[in-house]
N, C-alpha and C. Protein backbone atom coordinates (compact mmCIF):
# COMPACT_ATOMS: atom_id res chain seq x y z
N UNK A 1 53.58 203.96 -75.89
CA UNK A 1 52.72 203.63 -77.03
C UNK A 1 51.38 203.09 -76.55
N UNK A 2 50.31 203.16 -77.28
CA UNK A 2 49.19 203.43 -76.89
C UNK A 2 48.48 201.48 -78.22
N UNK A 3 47.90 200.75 -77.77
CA UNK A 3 46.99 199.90 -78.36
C UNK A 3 45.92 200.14 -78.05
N UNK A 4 45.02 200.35 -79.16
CA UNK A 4 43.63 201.23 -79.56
C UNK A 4 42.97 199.51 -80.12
N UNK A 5 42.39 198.83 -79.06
CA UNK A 5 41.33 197.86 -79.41
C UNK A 5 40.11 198.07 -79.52
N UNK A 6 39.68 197.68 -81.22
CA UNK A 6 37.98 198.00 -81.13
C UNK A 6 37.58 196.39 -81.75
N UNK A 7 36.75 196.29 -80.55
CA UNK A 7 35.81 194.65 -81.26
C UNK A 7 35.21 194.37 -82.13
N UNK A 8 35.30 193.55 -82.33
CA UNK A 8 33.94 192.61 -83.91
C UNK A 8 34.44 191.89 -84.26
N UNK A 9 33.78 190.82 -85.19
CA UNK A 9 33.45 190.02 -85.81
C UNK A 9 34.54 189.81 -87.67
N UNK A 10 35.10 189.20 -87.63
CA UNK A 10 35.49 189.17 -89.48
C UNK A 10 34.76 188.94 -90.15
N UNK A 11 34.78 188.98 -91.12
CA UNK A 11 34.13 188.92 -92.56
C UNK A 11 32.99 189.55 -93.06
N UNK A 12 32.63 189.69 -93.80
CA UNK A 12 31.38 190.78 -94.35
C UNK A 12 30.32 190.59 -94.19
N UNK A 13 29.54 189.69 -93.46
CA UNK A 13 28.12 189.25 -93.12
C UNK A 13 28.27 189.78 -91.56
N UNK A 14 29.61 190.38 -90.54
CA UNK A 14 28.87 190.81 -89.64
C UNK A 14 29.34 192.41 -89.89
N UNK A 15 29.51 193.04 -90.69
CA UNK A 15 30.00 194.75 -91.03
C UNK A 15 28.32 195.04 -91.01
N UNK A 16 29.18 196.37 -90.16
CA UNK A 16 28.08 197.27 -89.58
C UNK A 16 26.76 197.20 -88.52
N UNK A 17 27.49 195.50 -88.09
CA UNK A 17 26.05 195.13 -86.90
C UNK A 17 26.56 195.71 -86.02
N UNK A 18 25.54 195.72 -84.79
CA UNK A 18 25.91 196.10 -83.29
C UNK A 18 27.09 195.44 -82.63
N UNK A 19 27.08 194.39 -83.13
CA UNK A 19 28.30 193.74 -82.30
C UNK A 19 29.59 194.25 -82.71
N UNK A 20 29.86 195.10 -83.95
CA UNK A 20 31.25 195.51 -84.84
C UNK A 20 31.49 197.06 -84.48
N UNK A 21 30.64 197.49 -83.89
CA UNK A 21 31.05 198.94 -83.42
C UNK A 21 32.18 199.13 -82.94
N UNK A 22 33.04 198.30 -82.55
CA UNK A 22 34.26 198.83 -81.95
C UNK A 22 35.33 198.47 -83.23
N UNK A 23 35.34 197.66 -84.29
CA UNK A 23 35.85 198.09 -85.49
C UNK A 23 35.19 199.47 -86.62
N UNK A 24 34.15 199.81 -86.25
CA UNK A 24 33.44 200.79 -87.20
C UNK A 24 34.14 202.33 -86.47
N UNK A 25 34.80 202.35 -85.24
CA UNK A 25 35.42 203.36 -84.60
C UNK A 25 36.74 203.32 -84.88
N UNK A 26 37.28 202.29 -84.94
CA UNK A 26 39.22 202.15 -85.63
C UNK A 26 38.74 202.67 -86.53
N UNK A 27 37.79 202.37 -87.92
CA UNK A 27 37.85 202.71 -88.95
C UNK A 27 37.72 204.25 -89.13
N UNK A 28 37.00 204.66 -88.36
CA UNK A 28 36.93 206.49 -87.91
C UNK A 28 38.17 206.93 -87.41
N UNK A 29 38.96 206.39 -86.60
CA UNK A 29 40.05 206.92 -85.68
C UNK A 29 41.06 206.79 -87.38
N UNK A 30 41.11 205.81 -88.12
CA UNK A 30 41.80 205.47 -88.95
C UNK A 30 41.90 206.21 -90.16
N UNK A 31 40.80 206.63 -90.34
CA UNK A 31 40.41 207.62 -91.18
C UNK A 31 40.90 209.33 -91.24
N UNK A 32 40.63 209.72 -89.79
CA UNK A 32 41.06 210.81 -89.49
C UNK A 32 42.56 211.21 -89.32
N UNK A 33 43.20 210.24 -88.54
CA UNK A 33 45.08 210.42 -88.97
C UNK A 33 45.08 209.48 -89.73
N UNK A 34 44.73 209.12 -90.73
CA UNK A 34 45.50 208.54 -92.11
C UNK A 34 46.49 206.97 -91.56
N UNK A 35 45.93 206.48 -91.09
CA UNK A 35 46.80 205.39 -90.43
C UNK A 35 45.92 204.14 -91.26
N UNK A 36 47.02 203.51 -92.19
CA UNK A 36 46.24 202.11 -93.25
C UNK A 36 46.29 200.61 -91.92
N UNK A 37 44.99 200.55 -91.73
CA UNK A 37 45.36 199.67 -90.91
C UNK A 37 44.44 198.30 -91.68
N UNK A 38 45.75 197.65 -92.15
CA UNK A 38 45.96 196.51 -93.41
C UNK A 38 46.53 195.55 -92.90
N UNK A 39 47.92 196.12 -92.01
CA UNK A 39 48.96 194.80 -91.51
C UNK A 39 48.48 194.01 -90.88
N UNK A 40 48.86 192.84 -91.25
CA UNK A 40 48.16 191.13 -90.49
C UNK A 40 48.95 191.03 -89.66
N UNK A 41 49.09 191.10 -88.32
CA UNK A 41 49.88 190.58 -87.29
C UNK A 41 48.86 190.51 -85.96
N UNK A 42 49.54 189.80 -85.23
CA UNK A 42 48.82 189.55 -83.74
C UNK A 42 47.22 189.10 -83.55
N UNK A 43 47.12 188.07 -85.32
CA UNK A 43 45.52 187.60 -85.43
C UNK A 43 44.49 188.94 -85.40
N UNK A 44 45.11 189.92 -86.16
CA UNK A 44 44.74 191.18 -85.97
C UNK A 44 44.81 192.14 -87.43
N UNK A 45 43.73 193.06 -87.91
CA UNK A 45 44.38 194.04 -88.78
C UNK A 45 44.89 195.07 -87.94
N UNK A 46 46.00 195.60 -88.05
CA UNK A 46 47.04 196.34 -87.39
C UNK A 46 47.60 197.74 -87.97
N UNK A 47 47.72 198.95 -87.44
CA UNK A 47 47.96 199.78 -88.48
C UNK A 47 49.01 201.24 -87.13
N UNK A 48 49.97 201.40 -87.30
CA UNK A 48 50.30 202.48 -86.60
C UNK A 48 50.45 203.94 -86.92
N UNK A 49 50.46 204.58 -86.11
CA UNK A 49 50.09 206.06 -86.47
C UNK A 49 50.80 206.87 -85.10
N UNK A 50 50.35 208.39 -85.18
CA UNK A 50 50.34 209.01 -84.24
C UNK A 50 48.93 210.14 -83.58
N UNK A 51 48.85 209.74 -82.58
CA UNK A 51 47.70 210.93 -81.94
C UNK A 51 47.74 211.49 -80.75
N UNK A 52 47.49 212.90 -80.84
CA UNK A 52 48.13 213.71 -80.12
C UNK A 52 49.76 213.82 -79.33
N UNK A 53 50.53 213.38 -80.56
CA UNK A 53 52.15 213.16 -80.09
C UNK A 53 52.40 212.03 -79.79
N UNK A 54 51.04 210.89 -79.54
CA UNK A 54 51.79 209.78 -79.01
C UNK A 54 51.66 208.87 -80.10
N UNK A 55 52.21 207.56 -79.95
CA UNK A 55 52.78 206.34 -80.66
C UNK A 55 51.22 205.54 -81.08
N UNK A 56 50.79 205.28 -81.88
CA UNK A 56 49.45 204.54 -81.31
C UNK A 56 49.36 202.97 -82.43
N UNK A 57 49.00 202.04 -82.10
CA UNK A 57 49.08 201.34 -82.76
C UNK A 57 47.30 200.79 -82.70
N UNK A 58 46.40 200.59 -83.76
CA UNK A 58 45.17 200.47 -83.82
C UNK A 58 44.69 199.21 -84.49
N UNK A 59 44.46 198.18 -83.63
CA UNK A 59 44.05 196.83 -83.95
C UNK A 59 42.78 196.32 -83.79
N UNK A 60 42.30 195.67 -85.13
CA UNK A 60 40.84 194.77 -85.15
C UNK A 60 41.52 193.49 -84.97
N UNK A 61 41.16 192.72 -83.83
CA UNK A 61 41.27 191.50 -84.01
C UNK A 61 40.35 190.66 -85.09
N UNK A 62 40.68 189.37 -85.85
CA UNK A 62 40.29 188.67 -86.18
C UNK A 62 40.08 187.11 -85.99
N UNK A 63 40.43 187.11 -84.63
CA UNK A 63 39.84 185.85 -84.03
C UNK A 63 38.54 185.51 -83.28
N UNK A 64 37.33 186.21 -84.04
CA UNK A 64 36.07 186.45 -83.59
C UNK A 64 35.85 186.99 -82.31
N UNK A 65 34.63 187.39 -81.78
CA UNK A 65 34.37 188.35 -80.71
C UNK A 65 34.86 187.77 -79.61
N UNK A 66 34.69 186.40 -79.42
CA UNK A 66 34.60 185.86 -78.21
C UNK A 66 36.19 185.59 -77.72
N UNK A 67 37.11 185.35 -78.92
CA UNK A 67 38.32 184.96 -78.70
C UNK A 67 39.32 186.47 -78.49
N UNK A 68 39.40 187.57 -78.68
CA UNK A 68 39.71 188.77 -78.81
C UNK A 68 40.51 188.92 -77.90
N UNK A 69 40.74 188.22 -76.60
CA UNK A 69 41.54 188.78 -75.86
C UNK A 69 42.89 187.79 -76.27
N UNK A 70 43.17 187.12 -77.00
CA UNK A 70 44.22 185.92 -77.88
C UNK A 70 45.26 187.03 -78.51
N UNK A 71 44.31 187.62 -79.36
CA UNK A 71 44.81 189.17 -80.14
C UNK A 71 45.39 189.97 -79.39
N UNK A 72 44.56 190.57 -78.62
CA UNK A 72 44.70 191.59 -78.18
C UNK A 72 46.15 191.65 -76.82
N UNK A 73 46.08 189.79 -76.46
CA UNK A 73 47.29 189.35 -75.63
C UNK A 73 48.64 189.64 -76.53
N UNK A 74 48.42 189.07 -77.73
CA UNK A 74 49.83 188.91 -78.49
C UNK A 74 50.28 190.07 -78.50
N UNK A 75 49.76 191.58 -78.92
CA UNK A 75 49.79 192.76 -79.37
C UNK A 75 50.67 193.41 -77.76
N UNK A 76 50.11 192.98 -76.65
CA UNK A 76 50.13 193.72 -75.41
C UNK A 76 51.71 193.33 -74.96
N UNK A 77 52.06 191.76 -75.01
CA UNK A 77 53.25 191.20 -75.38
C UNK A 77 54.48 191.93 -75.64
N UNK A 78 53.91 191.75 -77.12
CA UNK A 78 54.84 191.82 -78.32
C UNK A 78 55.31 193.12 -77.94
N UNK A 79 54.55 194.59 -77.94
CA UNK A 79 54.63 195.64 -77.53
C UNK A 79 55.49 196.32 -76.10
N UNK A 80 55.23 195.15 -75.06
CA UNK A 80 55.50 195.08 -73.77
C UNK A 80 54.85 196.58 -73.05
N UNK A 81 53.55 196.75 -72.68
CA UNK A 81 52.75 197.74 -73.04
C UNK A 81 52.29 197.05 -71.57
N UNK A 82 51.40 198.14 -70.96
CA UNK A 82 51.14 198.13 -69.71
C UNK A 82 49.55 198.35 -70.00
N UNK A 83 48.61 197.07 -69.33
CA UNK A 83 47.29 197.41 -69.71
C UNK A 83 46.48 198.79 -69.11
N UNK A 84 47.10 198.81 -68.43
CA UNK A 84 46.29 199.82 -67.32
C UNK A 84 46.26 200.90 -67.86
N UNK A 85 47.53 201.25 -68.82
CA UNK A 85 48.16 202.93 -68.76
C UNK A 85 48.13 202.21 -70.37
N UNK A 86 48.07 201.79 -71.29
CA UNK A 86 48.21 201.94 -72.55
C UNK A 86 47.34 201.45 -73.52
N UNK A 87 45.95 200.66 -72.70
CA UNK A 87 45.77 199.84 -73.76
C UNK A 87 44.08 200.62 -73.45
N UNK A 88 43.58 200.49 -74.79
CA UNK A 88 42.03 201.07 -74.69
C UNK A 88 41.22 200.36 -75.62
N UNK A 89 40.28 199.41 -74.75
CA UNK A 89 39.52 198.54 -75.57
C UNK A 89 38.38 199.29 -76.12
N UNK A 90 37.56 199.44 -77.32
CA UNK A 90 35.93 199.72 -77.77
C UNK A 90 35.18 198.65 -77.99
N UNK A 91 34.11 198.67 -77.51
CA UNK A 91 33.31 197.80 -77.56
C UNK A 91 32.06 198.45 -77.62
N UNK A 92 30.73 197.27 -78.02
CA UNK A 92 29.33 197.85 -77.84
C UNK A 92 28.87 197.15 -76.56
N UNK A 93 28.16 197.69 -76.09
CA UNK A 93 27.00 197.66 -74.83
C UNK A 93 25.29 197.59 -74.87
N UNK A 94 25.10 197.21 -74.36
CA UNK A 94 23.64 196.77 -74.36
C UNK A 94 22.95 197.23 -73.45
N UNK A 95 23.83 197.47 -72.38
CA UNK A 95 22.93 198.33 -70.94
C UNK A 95 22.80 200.28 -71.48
N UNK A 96 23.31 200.47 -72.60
CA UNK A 96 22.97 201.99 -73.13
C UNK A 96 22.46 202.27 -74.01
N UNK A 97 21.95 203.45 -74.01
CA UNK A 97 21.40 204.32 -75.45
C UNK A 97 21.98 203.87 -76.92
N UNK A 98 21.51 204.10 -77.80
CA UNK A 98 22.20 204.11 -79.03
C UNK A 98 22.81 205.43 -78.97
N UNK A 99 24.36 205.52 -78.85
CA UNK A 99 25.23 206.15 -79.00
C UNK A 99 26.03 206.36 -77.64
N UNK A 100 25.37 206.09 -76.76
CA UNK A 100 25.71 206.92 -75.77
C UNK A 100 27.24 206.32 -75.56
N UNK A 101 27.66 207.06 -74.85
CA UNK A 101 29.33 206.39 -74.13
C UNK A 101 29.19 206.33 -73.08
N UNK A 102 30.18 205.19 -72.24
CA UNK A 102 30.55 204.97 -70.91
C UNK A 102 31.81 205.07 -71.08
N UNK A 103 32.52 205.74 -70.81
CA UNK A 103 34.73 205.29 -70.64
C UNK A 103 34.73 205.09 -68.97
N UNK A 104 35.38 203.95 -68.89
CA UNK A 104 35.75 203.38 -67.75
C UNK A 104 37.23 202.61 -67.55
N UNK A 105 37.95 203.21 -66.28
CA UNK A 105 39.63 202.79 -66.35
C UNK A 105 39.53 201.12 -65.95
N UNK A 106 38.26 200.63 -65.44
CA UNK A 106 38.60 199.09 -65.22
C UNK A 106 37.21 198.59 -65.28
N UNK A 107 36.94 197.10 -64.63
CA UNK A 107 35.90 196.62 -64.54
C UNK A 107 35.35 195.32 -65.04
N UNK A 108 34.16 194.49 -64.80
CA UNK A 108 34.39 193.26 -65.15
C UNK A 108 33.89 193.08 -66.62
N UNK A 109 33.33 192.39 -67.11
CA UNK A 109 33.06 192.07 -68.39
C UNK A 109 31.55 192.54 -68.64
N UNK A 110 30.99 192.42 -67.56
CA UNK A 110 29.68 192.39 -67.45
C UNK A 110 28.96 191.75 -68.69
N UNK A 111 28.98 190.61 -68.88
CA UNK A 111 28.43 189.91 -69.70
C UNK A 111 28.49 189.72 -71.17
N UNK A 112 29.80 190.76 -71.51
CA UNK A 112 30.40 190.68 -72.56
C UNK A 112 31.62 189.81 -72.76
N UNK A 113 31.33 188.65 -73.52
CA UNK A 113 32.00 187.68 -74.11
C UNK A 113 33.17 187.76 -74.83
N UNK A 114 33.59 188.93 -75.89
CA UNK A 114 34.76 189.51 -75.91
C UNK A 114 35.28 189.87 -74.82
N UNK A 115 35.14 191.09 -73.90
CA UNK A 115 35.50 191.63 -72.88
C UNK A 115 36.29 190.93 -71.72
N UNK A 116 35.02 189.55 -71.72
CA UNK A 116 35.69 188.47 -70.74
C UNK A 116 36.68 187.48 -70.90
N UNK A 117 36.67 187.57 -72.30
CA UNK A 117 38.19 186.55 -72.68
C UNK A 117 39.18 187.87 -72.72
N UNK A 118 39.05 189.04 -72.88
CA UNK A 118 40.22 190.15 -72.92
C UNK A 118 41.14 189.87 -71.48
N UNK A 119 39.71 189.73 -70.19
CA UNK A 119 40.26 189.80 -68.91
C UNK A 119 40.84 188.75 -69.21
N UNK A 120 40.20 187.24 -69.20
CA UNK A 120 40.94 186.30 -68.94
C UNK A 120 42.47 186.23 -69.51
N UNK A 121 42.52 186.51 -70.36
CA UNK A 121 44.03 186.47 -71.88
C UNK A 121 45.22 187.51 -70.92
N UNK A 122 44.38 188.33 -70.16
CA UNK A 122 45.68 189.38 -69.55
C UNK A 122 45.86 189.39 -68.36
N UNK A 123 44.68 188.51 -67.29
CA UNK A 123 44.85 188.20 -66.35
C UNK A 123 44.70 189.59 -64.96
N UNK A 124 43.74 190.51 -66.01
CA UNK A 124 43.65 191.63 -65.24
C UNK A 124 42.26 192.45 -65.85
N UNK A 125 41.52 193.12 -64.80
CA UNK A 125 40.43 193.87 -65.38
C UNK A 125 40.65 195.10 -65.10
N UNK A 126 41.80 195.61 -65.19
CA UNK A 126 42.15 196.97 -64.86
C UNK A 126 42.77 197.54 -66.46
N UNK A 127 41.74 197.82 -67.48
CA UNK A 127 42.28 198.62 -68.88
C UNK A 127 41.65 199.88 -69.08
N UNK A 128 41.66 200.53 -69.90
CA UNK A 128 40.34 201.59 -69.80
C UNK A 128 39.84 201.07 -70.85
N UNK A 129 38.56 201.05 -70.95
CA UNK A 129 37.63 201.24 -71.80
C UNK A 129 36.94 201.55 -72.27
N UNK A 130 36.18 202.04 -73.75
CA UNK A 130 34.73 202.74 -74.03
C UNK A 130 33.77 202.05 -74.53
N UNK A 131 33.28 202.16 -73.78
CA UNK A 131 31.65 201.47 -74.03
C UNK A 131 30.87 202.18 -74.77
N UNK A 132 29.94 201.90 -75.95
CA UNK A 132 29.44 202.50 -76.85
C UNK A 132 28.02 201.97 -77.01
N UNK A 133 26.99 202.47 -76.71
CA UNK A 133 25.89 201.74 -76.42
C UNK A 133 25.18 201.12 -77.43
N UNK A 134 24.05 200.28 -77.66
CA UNK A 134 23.64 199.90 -79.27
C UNK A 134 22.26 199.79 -78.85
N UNK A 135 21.72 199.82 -77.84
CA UNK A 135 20.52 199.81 -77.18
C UNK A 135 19.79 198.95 -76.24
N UNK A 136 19.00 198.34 -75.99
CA UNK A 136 18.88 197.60 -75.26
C UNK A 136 18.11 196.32 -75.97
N UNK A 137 17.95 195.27 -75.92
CA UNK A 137 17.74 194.03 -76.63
C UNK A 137 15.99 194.39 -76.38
N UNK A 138 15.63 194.35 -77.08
CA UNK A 138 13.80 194.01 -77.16
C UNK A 138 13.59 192.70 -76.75
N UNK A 139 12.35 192.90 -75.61
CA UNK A 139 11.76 191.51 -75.14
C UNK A 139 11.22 190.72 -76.32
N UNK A 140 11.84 189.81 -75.41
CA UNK A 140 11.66 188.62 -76.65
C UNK A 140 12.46 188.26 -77.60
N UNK A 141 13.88 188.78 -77.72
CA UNK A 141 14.63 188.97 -78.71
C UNK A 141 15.47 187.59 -78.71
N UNK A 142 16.65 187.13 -79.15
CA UNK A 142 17.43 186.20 -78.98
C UNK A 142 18.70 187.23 -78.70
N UNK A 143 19.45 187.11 -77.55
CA UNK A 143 20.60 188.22 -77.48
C UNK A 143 21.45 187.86 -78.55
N UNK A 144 21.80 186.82 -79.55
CA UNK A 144 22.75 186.54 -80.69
C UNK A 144 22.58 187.25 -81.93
N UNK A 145 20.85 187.40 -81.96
CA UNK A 145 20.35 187.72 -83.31
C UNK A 145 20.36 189.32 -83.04
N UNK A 146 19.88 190.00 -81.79
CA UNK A 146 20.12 191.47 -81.33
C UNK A 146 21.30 191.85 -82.10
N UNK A 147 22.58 191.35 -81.48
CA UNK A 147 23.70 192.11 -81.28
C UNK A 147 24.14 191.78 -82.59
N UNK A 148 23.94 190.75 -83.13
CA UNK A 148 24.34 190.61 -84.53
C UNK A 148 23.38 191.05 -85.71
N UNK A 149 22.47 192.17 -85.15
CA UNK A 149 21.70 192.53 -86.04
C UNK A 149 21.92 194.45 -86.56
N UNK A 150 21.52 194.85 -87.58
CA UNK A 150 21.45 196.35 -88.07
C UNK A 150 21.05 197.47 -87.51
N UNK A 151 21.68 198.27 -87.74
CA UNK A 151 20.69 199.55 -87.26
C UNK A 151 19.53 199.87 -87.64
N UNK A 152 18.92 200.95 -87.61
CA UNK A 152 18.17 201.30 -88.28
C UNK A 152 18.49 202.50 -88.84
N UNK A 153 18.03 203.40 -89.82
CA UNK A 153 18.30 204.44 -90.24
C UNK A 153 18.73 205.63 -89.25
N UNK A 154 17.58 205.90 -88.32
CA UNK A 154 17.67 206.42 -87.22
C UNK A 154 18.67 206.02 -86.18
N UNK A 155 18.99 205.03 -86.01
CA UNK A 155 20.23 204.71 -84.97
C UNK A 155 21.10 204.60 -85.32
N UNK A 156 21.41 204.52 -86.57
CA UNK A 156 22.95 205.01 -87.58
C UNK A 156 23.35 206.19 -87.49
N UNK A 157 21.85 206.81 -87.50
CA UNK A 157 22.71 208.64 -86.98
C UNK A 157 22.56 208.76 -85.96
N UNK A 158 22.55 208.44 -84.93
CA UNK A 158 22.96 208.36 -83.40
C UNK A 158 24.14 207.95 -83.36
N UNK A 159 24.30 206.56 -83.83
CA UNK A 159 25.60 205.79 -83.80
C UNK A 159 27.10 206.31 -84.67
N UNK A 160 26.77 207.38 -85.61
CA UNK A 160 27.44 208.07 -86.25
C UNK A 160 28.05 209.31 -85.17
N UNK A 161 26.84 209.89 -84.26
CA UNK A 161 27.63 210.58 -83.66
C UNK A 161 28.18 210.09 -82.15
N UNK A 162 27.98 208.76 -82.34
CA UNK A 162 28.67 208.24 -80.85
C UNK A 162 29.97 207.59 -81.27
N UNK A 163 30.04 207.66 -82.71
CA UNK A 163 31.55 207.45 -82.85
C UNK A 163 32.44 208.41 -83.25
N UNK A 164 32.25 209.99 -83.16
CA UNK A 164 32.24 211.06 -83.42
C UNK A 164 32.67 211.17 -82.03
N UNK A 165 32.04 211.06 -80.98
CA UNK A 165 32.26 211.39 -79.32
C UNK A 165 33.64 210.37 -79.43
N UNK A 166 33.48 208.97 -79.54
CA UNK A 166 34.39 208.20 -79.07
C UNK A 166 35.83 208.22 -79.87
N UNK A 167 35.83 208.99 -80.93
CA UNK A 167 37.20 209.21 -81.37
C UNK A 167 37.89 210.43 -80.73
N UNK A 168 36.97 211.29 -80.29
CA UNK A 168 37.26 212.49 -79.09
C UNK A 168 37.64 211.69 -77.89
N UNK A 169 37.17 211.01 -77.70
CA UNK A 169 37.64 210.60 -76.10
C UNK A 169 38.95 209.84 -76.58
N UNK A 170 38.71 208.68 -77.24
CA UNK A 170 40.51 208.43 -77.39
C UNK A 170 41.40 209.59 -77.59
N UNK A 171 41.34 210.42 -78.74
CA UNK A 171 42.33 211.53 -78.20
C UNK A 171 42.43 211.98 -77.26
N UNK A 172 41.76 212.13 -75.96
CA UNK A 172 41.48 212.63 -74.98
C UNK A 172 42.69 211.87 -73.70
N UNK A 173 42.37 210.42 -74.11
CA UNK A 173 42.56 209.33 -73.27
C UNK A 173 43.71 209.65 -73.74
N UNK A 174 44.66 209.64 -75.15
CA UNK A 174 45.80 209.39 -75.14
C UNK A 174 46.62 210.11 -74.90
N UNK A 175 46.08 211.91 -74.74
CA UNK A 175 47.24 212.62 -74.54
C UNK A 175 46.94 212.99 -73.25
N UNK A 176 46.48 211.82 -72.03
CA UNK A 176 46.66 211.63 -70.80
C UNK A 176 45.67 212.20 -69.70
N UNK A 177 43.81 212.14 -70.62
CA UNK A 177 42.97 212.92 -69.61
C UNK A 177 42.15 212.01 -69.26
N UNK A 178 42.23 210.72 -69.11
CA UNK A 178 41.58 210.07 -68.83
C UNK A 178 40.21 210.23 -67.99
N UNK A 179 40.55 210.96 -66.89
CA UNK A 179 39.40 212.25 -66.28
C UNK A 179 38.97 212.56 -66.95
N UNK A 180 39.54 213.59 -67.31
CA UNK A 180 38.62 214.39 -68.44
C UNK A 180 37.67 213.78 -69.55
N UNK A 181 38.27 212.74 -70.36
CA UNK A 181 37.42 211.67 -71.02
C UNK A 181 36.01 211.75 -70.35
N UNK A 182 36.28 210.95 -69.23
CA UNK A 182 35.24 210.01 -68.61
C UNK A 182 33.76 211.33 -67.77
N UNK A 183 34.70 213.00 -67.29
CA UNK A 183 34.16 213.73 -67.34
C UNK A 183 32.88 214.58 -68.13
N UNK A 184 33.45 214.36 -69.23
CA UNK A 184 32.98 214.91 -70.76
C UNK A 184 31.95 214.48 -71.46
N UNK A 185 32.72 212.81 -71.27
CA UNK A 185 31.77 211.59 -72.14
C UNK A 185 30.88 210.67 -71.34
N UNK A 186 30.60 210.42 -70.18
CA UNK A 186 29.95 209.90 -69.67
C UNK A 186 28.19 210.22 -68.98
N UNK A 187 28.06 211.30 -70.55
CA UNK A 187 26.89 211.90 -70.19
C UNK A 187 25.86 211.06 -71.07
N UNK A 188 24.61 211.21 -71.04
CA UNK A 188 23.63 210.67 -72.39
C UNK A 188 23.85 211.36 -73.33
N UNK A 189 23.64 210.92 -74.39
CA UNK A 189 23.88 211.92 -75.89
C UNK A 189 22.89 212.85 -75.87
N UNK A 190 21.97 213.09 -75.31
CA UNK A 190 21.45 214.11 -75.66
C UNK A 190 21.79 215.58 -74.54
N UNK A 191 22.55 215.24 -73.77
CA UNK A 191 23.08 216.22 -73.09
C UNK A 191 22.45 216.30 -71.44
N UNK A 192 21.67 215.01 -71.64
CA UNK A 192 21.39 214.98 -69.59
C UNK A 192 22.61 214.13 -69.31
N UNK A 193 22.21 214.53 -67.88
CA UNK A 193 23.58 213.42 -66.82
C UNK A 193 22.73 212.13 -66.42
N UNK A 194 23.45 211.21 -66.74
CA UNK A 194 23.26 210.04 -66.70
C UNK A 194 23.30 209.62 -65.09
């Protein structure tokens, strides 16, 4: 069985910022196999399904960004699930394009505050993950007010189709191409090599 972690924020003042992209992709993955992901468990909305044959269980934590790996521990637990081989965090990034993807099988937090309580909570930086870019912070910015801030019209439809890519790569990831994923998707969105 497969735990499909995408990050953000609760409640309705942070929907649809940069920092919630990795719940705005459950909600796509969720959408497409029909999986209600409603159930409250593991400080988490929780919802199971199947993709590409396998078991998948698709969780938003709700113990804010920074605490996520609390969630995402209980779930890994409870499950008795192997991070390396089952668990696939989404998150946004700041070192990429608006849209672009990175999937990567390990690695450190790199300055992501969710990410780094995930490591700490599991005691390992070996998960795969997709990185989903939101752009890069404008000089002068406050990095809190950035990442917790909107798109723009124009980077909604970028960001529309980088969650379009990233529900391809989880299927990808789950019915065991992890290669292939990281092959595929680790290009710029507009079709150069990164």
């Amino acid at each position: 069985m497969f735990i499909i972690a995408g990050l953000g924020n609760p409640t309705k003042e942070y929907e649809k910022t940069r920092h919630n992209v990795g719940f705005d992709v459950i909600d796509k993955i969720a959408e497409k196999y029909g999986i209600d992901v409603t159930e409250k468990k593991h400080r988490a909305y929780c919802g199971k399904g199947m993709i590409a044959g396998q078991k998948v269980m698709l969780i938003k934590p709700q113990t804010y960004m920074n605490l996520s790996g609390e969630s995402i521990r209980s779930a890994v637990e409870y499950y008795k699930i192997e991070p390396w081989d089952e668990l696939i965090v989404i998150y946004d990034d700041i070192s990429l394009d608006v849209g672009q993807l990175r999937i990567r099988k390990k690695g450190s937090a790199g300055g992501h505050n969710g990410v780094k309580n995930i490591i700490a909570q599991l005691q390992t930086q070996v998960f795969p993950r997709i990185k989903i870019g939101v752009g890069e912070k404008p000089k002068g910015y406050d990095l809190a007010a950035y990442v917790l801030g909107r798109f723009s019209k124009t980077e909604r439809e970028r960001m529309e189709e980088g969650y379009e890519r990233a529900v391809s790569a989880v299927e990808k990831i789950v019915s065991g191409d992890i290669d292939g994923a990281m092959n595929e998707f680790n290009k710029k969105a507009m079709g150069k090599e990164s």
